[in-house]
Protein backbone atom coordinates (compact mmCIF):
# COMPACT_ATOMS: atom_id res chain seq x y z
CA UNK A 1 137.59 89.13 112.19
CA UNK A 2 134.51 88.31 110.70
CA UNK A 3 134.38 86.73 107.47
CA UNK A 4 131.31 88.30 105.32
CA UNK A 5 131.89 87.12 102.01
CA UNK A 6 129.44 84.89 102.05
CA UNK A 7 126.98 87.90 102.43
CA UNK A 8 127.96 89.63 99.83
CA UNK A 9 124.59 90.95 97.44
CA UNK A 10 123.89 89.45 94.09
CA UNK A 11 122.44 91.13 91.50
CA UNK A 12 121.71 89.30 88.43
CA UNK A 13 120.02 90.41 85.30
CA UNK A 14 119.27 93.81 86.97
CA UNK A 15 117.43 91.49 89.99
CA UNK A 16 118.50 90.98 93.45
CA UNK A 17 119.31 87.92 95.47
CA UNK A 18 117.11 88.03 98.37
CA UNK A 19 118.66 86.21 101.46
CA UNK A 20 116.33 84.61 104.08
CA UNK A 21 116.27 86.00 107.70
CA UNK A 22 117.03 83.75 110.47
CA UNK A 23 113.15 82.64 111.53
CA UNK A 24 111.15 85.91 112.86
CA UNK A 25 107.67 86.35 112.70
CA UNK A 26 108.41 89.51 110.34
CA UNK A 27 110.78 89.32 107.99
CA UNK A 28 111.11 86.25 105.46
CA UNK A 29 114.36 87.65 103.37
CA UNK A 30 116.62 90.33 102.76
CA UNK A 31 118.76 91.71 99.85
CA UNK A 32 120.79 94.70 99.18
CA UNK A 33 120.74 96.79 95.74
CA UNK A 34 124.42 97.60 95.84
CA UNK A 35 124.32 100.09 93.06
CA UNK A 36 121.06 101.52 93.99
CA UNK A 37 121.58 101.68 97.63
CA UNK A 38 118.72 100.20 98.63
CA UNK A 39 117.58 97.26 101.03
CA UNK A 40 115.24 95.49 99.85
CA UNK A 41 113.22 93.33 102.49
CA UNK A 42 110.42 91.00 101.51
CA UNK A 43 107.78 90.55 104.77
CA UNK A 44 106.18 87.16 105.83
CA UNK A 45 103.01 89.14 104.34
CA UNK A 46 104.62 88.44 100.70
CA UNK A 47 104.93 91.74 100.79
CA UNK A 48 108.26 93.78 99.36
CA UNK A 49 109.97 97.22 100.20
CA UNK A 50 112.85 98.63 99.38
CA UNK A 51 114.55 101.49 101.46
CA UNK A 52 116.68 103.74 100.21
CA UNK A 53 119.99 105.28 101.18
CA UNK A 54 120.78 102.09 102.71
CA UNK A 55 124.20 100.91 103.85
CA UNK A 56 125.67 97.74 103.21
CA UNK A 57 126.15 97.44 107.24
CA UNK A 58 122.62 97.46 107.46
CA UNK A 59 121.87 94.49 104.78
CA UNK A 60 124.71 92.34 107.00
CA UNK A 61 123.66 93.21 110.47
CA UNK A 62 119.84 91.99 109.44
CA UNK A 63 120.86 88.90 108.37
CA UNK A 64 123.32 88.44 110.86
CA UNK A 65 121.05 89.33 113.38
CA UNK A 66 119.33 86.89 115.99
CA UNK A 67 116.27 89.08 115.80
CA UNK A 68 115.78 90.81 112.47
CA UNK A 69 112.12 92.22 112.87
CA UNK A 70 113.10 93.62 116.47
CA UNK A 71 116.59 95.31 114.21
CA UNK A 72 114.41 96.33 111.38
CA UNK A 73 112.42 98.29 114.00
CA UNK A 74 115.01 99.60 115.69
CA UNK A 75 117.61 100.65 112.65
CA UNK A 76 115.52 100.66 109.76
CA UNK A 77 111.09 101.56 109.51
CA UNK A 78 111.69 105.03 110.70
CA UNK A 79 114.94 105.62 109.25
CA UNK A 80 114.63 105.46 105.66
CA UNK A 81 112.29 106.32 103.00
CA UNK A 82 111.06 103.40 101.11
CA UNK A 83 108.11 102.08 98.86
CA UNK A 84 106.83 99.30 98.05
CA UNK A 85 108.22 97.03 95.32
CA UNK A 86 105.48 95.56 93.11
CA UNK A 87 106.06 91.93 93.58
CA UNK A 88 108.26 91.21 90.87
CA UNK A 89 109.66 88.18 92.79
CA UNK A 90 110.99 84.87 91.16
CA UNK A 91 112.93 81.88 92.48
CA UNK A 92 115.56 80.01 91.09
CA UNK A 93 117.74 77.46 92.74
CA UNK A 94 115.76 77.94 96.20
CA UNK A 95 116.68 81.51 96.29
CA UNK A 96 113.81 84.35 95.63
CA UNK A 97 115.01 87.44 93.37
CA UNK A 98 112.96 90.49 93.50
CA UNK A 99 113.64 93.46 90.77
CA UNK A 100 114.15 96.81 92.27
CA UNK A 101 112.17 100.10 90.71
């Protein structure tokens, strides 16, 4: 069995941990609003969304996945509403944070 602690979202002040996606050509990072229930994905554009409704599963499989932008596609664009978050994005410690609406 799988061990996804490591994976787990942070939220800290009200902001969210973004994790970065294994290299893609689409998506730089990826965090998950636990209480909001939203995935929140900034693009290689600089450019961050948040869909909502999301599952957790769907925050772990992207970054667990080989080839997130071809996933995202797949499981997520056409699946969920979403908007765009405006770029309230910080980093501390090498990790970006990004504050959900």
């Amino acid at each position: 069995m799988k061990n996804f602690t490591n994976l787990q979202p942070t939220v800290t002040e009200n902001y969210v941990k973004l994790l970065p996606a294994k290299p893609n050509t689409v998506i730089a990072s990826i965090g998950f609003d636990n209480e909001g229930q939203k995935l929140i994905i900034k693009f290689q554009t600089g450019r961050v969304y948040q869909y909502y409704s999301s599952l957790m599963c769907d925050f772990i499989n992207l970054v667990e996945s080989p080839q997130p932008g071809v996933d995202f596609n797949l499981y997520i664009k056409d699946n969920y509403q979403y908007a765009e978050v405006d770029g309230i994005v910080y980093t501390k410690n090498n990790f970006e944070y990004v504050l959900p609406d």
